[in-house]
Protein backbone atom coordinates (compact mmCIF):
# COMPACT_ATOMS: atom_id res chain seq x y z
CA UNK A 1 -38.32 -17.49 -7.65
CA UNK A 2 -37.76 -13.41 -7.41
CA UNK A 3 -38.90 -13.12 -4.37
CA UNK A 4 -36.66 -16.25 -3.24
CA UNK A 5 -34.39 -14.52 -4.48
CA UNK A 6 -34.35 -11.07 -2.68
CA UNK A 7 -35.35 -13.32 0.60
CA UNK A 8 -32.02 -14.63 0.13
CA UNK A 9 -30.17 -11.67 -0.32
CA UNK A 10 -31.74 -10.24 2.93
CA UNK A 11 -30.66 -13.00 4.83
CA UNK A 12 -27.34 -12.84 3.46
CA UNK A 13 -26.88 -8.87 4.24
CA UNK A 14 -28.41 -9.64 7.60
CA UNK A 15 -25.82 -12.52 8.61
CA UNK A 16 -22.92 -10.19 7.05
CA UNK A 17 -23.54 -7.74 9.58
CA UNK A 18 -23.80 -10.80 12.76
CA UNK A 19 -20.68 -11.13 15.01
CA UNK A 20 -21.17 -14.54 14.29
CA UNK A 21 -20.54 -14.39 10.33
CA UNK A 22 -17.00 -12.57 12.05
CA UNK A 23 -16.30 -15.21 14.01
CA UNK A 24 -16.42 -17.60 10.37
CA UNK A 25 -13.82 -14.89 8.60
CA UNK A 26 -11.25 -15.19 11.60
CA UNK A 27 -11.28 -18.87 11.76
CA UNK A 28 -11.10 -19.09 8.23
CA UNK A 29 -7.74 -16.61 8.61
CA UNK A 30 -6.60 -19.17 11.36
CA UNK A 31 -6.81 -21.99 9.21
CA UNK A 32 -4.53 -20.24 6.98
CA UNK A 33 -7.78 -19.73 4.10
CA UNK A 34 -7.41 -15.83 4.27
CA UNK A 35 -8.19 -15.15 0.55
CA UNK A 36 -11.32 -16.86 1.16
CA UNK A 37 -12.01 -15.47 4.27
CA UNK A 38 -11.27 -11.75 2.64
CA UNK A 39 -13.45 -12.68 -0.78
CA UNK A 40 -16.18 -13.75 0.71
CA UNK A 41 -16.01 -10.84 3.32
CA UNK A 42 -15.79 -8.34 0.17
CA UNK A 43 -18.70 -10.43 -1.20
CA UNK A 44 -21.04 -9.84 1.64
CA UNK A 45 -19.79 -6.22 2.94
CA UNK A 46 -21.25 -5.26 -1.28
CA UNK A 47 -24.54 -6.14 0.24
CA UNK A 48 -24.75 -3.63 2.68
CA UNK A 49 -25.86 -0.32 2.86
CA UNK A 50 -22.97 2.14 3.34
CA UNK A 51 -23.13 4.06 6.75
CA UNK A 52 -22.46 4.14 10.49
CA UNK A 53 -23.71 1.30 11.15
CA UNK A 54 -21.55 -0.37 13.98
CA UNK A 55 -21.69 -4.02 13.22
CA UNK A 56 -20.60 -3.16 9.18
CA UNK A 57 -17.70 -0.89 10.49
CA UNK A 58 -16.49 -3.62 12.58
CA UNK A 59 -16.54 -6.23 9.37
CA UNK A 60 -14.63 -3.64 7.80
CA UNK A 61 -12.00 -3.68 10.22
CA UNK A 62 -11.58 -7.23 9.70
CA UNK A 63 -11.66 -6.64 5.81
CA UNK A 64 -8.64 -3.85 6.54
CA UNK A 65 -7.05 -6.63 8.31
CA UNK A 66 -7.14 -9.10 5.48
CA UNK A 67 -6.23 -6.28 3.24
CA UNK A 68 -2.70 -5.54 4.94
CA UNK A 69 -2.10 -9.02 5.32
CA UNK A 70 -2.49 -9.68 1.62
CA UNK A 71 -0.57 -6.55 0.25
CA UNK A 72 -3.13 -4.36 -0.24
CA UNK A 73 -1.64 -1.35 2.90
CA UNK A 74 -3.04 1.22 0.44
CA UNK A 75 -7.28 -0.11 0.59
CA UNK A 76 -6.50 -1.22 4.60
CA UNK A 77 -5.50 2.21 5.01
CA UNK A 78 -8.60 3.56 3.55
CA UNK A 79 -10.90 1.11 5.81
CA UNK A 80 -9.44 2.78 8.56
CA UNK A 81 -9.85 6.06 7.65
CA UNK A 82 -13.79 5.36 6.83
CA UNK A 83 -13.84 3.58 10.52
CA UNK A 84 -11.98 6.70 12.19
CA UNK A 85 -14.14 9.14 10.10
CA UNK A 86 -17.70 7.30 11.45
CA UNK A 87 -16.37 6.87 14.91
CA UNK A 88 -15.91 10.81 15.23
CA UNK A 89 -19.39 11.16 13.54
CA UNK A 90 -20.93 8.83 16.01
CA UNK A 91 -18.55 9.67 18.87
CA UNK A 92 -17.62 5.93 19.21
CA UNK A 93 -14.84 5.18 21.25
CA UNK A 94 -14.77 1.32 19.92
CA UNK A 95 -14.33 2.80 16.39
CA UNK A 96 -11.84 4.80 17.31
CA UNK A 97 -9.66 2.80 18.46
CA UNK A 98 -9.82 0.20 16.15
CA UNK A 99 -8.88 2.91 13.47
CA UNK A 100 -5.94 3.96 15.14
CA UNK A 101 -4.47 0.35 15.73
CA UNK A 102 -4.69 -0.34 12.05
CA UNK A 103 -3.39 2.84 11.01
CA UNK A 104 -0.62 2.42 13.58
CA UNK A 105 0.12 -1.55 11.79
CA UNK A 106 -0.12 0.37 8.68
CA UNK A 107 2.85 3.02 10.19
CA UNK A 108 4.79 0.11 10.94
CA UNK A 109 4.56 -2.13 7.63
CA UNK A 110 5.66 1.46 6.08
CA UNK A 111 8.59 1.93 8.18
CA UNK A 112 7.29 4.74 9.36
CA UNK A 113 7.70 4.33 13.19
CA UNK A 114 6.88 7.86 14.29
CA UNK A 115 3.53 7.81 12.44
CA UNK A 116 2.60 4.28 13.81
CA UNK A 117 3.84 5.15 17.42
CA UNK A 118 1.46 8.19 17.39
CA UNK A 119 -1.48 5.94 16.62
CA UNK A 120 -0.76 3.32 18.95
CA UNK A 121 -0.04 5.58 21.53
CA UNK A 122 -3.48 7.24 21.46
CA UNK A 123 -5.50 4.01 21.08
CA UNK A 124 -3.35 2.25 24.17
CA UNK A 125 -4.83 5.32 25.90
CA UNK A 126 -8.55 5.07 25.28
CA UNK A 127 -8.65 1.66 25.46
CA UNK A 128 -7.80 2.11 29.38
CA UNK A 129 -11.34 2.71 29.60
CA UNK A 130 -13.13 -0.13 31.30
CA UNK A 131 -15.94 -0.32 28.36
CA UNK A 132 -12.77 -1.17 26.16
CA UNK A 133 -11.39 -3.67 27.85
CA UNK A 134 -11.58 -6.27 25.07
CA UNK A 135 -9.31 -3.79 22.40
CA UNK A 136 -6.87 -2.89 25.52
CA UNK A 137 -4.76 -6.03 24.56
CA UNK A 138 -4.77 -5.75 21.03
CA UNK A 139 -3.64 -2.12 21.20
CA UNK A 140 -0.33 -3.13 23.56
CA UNK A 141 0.20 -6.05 20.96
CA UNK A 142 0.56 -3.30 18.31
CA UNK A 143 2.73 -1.40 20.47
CA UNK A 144 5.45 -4.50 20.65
CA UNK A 145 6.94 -4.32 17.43
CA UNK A 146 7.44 -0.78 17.46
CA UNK A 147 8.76 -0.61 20.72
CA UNK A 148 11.29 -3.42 19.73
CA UNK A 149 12.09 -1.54 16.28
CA UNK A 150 12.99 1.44 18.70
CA UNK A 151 15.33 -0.76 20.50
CA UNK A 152 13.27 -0.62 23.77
CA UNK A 153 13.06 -4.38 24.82
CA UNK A 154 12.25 -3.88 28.28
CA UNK A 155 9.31 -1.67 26.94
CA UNK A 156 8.18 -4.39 24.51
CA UNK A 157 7.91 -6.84 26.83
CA UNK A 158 5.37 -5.22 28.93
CA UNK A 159 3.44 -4.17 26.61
CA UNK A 160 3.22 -7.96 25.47
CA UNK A 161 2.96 -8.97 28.88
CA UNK A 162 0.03 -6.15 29.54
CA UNK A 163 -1.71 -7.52 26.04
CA UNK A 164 -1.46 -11.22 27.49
CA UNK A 165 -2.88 -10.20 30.97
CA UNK A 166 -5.62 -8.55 29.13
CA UNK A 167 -6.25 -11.65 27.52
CA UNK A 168 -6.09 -14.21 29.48
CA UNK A 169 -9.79 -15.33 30.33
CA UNK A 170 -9.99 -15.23 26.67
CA UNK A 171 -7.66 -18.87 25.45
CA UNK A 172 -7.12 -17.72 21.37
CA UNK A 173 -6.57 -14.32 22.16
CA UNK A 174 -4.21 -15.40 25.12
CA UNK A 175 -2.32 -17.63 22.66
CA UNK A 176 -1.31 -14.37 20.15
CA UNK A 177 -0.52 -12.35 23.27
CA UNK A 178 1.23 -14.83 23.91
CA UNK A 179 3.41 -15.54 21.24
CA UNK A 180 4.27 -11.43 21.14
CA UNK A 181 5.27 -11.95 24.89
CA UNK A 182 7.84 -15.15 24.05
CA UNK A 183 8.89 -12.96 20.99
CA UNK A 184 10.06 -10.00 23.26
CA UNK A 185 11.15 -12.37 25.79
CA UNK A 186 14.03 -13.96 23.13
CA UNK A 187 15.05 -9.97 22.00
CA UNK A 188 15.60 -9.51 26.27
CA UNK A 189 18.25 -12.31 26.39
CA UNK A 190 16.14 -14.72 27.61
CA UNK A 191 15.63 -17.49 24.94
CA UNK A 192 15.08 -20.43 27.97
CA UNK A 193 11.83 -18.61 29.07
CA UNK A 194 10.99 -17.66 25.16
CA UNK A 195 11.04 -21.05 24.32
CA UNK A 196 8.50 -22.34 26.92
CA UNK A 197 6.22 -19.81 25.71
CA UNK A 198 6.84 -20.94 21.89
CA UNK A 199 6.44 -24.80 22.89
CA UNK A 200 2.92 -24.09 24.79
CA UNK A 201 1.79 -22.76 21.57
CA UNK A 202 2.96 -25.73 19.65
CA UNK A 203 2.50 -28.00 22.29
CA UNK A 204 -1.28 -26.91 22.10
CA UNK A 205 -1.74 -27.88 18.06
CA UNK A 206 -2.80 -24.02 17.07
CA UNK A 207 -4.22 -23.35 14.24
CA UNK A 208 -1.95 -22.01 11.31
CA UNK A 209 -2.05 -18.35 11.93
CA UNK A 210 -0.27 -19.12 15.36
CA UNK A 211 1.66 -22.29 13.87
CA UNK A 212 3.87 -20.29 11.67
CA UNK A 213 4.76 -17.38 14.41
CA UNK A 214 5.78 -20.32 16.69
CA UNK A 215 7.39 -22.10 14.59
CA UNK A 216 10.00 -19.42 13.56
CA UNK A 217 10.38 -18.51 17.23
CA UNK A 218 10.67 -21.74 18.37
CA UNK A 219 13.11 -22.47 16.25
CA UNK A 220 14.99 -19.75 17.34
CA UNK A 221 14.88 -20.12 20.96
CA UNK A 222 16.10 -23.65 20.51
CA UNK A 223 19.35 -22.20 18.13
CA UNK A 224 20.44 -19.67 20.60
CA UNK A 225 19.29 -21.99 24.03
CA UNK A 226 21.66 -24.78 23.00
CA UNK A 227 19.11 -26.91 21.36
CA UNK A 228 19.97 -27.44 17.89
CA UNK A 229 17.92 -30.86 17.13
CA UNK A 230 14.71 -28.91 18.38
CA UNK A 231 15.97 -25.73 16.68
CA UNK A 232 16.09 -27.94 13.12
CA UNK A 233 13.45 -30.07 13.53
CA UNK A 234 11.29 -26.34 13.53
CA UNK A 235 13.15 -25.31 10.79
CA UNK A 236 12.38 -28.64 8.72
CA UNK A 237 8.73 -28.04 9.66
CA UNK A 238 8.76 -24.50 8.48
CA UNK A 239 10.46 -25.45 4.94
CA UNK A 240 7.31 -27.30 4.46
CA UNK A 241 4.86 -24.62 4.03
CA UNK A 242 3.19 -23.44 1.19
CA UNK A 243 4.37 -20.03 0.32
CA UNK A 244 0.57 -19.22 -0.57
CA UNK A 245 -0.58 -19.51 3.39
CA UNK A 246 -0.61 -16.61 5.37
CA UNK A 247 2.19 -14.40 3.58
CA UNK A 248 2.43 -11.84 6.42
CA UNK A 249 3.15 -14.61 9.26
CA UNK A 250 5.18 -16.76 6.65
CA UNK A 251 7.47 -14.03 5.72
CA UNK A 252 8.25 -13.39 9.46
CA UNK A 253 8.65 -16.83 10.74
CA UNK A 254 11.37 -17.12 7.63
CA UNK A 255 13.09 -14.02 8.78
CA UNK A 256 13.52 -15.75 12.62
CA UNK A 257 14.38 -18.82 10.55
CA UNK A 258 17.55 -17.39 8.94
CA UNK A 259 18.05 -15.92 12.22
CA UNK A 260 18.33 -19.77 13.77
CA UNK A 261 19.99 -20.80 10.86
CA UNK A 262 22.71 -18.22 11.54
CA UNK A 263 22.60 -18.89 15.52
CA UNK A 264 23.56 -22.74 14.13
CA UNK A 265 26.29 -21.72 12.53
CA UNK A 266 24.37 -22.43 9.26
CA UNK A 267 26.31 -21.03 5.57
CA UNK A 268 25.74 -17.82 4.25
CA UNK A 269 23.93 -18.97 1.72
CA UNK A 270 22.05 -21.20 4.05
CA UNK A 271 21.30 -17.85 6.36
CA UNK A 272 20.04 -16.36 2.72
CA UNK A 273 17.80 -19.07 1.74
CA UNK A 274 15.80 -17.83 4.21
CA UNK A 275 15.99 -14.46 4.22
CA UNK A 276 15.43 -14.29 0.41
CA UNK A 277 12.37 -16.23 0.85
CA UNK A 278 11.42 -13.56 3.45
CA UNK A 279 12.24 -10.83 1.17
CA UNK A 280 9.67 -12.02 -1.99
CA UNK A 281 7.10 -12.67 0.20
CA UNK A 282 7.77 -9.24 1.97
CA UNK A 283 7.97 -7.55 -1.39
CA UNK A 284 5.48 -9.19 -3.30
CA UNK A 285 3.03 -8.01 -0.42
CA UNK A 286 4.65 -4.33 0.49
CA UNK A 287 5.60 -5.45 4.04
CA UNK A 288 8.49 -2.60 4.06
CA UNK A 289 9.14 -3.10 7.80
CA UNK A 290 10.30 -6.87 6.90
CA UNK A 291 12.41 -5.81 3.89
CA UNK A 292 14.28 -3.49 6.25
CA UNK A 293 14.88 -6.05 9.04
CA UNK A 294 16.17 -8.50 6.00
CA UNK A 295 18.64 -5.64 5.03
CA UNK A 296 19.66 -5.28 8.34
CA UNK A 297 20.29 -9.02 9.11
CA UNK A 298 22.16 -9.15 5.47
CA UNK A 299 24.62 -6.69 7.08
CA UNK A 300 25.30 -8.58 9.85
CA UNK A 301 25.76 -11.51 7.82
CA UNK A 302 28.86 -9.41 5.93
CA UNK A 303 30.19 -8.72 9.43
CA UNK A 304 29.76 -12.22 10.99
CA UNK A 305 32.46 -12.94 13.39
CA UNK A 306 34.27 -15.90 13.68
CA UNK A 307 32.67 -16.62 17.12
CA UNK A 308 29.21 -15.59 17.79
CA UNK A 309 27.85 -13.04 20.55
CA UNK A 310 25.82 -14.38 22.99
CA UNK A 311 22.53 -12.10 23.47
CA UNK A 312 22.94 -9.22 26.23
CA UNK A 313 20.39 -10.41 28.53
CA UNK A 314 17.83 -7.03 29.70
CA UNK A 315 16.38 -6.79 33.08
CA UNK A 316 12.87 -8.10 33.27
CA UNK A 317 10.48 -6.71 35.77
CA UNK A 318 9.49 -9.47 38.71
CA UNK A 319 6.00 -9.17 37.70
CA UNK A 320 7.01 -10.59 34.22
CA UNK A 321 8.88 -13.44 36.07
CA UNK A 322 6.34 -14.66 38.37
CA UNK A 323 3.90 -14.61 35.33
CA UNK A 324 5.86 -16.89 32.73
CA UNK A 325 6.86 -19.13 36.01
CA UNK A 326 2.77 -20.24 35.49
CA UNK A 327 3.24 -21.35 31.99
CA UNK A 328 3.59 -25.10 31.49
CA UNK A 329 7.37 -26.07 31.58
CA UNK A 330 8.58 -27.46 28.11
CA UNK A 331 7.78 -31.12 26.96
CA UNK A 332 9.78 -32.15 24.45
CA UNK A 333 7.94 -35.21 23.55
CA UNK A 334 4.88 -33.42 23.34
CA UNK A 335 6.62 -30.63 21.51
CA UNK A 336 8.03 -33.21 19.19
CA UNK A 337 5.02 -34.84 18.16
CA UNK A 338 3.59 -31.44 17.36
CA UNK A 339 6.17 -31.10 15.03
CA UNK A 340 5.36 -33.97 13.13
CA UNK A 341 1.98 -33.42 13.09
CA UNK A 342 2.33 -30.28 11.40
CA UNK A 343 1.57 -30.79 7.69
């Protein structure tokens, strides 16, 4: 029975370290089961020996990830720093890379945009290499947000369009480049072609980690696009959801949902529902970045005018155009029925 025993373990340690036993965690994290997904990773990462091994570095990235997302910035941050530290010792590129676009996420859940753009800025460069290919997107998706923060929505929107191109043999992937692209579409002024990004994600019945993104950006689209039974037939949806699933991608989808809710015309206190709701989750889990962009939409709330501002709409590249003009155009049946099926 011993040596059952240690056979077991063996094959246990030996999955933990498969790309396959990855694979598991993230769909786990899709499904919206990320404390799972991060115990058991914790479980099996004890099992390993410590070292530069490759394959346990990369679980641990995916344990930082899971870390961030459930409030603990301070271990994520110390993941990365293990993963930069090897990939200098075994003068991995791959590591690299993936050290510096967590610790840039981390820069940016801080508030500390300087910090995080330095990061970002030196992993979008090495991942220009051909033999890093696969990490080129994901280091222009971390390069969105802080290029929005900064007020550059022009830049934001090619680095989401650059992280979707990057992407798009690969369908999941595509779908969060994706949903960054429709996002800095709707900050450019142009909510019509944001919103038939956000329905192709809906429209496609993603899995929850992409659900609650869409929803909040769906919603709204729809608010400031002149589609207000769309815009609160999202927002209905979104009130739904537990506020144990996925705190990081809850938290923001609430924030764009007191942003539609104010687009509607809702109350104040309607607008701060929301907001509030993004606030404790954003609090509870250190998200700082999210606290600050609920500050800032409180003080625009005190200085609501009587009629609302459209959206100054920013100049968008051709190549951007002629991209998004492939996208499926909007079905609102199918769109609808998504909605409802969304439990």
């Amino acid at each position: 029975m011993l040596s059952d025993a240690r056979t077991a373990g063996v094959a246990s340690a030996a999955s933990a370290r498969s790309p396959e036993f990855r694979l598991l965690l993230e769909k786990m994290e899709d499904h919206g089961a990320i404390e799972l997904a991060d115990v058991m990773a914790g479980h099996f990462a004890s099992q390993l020996a410590p070292g530069n091994d490759i394959e346990v570095l990369r679980l641990l990235a995916l344990r930082a990830r899971f870390a961030w997302k459930l409030g603990r910035v301070e271990s994520a941050e110390k993941f990365y720093r293990v993963i930069e530290r090897s990939g200098a010792d075994l003068e991995n590129d791959e590591l690299r890379a993936r050290a510096w676009i967590g610790r840039s996420i981390i820069g940016l859940l801080r508030g500390n945009y300087p910090d995080a753009r330095v990061w970002v800025r030196r992993a979008t460069t090495i991942t220009a290499r051909p033999a890093l290919h696969g990490l080129h997107g994901l280091a222009h998706s971390a390069a969105v947000p802080l290029a929005a923060a900064g007020g550059d929505v022009t830049g934001a929107t090619m680095h989401a369009w650059q992280a979707w191109q990057a992407w798009r043999e690969h369908p999941s992937l595509a779908d969060d480049a994706l949903i960054l692209l429709a996002r800095a579409l709707l900050d450019a002024g142009e909510a019509s072609m944001a919103r038939a990004c956000f329905a192709s994600i809906l429209g496609a019945s993603p899995k929850w980690r992409r659900i609650l993104p869409a929803l909040g950006g769906y919603a709204l689209a729809c608010a400031t696009s002149a589609r207000p039974i769309q815009a609160r037939a999202a927002l209905a949806q979104l009130q739904r959801v537990e506020p144990t699933r996925l705190p990081f991608e809850l938290a923001s989808a609430c924030l764009d949902a007191a942003l539609a809710t104010r687009a509607l015309q809702g109350t104040r206190d309607e607008v701060a529902s929301w907001s509030d709701r993004a606030v404790r989750l954003a609090v509870a889990h250190g998200y700082h970045e999210l606290v600050y962009r609920a500050e800032q939409l409180q003080v625009a709330e005190d200085t609501r005018p009587a009629v609302p501002r459209p959206p100054r709409a920013v100049p968008l590249p051709d190549t951007v155009r002629e991209s998004i003009r492939a996208i499926e155009p909007e079905d609102a049946l199918r769109i609808t029925a998504a909605l409802l099926a969304i439990a």
